[in-house]
C-alpha atoms as a PDB file:
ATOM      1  CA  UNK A   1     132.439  76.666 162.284  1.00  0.00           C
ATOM      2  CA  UNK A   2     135.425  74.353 161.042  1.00  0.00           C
ATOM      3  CA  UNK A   3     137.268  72.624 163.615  1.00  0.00           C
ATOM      4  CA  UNK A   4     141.247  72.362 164.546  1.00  0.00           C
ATOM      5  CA  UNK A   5     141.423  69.638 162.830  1.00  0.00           C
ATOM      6  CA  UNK A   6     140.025  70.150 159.449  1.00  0.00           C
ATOM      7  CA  UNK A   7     141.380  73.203 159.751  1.00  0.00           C
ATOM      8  CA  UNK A   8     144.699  71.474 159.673  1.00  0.00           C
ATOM      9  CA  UNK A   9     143.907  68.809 156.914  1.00  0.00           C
ATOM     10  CA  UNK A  10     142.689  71.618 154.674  1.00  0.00           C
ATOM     11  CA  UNK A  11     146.024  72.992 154.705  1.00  0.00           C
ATOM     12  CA  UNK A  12     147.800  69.761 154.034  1.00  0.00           C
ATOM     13  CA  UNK A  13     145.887  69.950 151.182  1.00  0.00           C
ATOM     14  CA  UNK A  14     146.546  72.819 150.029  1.00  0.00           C
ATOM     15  CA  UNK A  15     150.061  72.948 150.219  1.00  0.00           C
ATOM     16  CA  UNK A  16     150.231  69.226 148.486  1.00  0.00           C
ATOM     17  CA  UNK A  17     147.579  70.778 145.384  1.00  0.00           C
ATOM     18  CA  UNK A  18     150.490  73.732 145.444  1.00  0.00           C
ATOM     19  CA  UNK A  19     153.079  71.287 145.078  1.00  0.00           C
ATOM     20  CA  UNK A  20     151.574  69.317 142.265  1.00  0.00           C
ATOM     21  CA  UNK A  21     150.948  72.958 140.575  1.00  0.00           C
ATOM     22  CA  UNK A  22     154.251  74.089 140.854  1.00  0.00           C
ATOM     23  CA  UNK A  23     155.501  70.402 139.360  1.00  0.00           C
ATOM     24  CA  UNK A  24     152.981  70.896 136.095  1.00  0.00           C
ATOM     25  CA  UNK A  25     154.232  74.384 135.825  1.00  0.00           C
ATOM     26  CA  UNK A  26     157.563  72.836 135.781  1.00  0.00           C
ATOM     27  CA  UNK A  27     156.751  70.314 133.289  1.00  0.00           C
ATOM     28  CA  UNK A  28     155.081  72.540 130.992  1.00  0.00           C
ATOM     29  CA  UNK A  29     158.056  75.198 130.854  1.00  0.00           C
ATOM     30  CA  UNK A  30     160.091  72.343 129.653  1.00  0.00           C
ATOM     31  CA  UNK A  31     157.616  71.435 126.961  1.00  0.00           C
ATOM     32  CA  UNK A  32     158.068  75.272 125.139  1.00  0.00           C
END
């Protein structure tokens, strides 16, 4: 079982790694 509090870090995670996507998708639109 995964505790609170990775529980919680995984999510910090995974909203930061959807940050960083939505940045590259950014980038790359600007590229074409």
């Amino acid at each position: 079982s995964i505790s609170r509090k990775e529980k919680v870090t995984h999510q910090a995670i995974g909203q930061r790694r959807d940050r960083i996507l939505e940045k590259l998708r950014k980038i790359l639109e600007d590229k074409i």
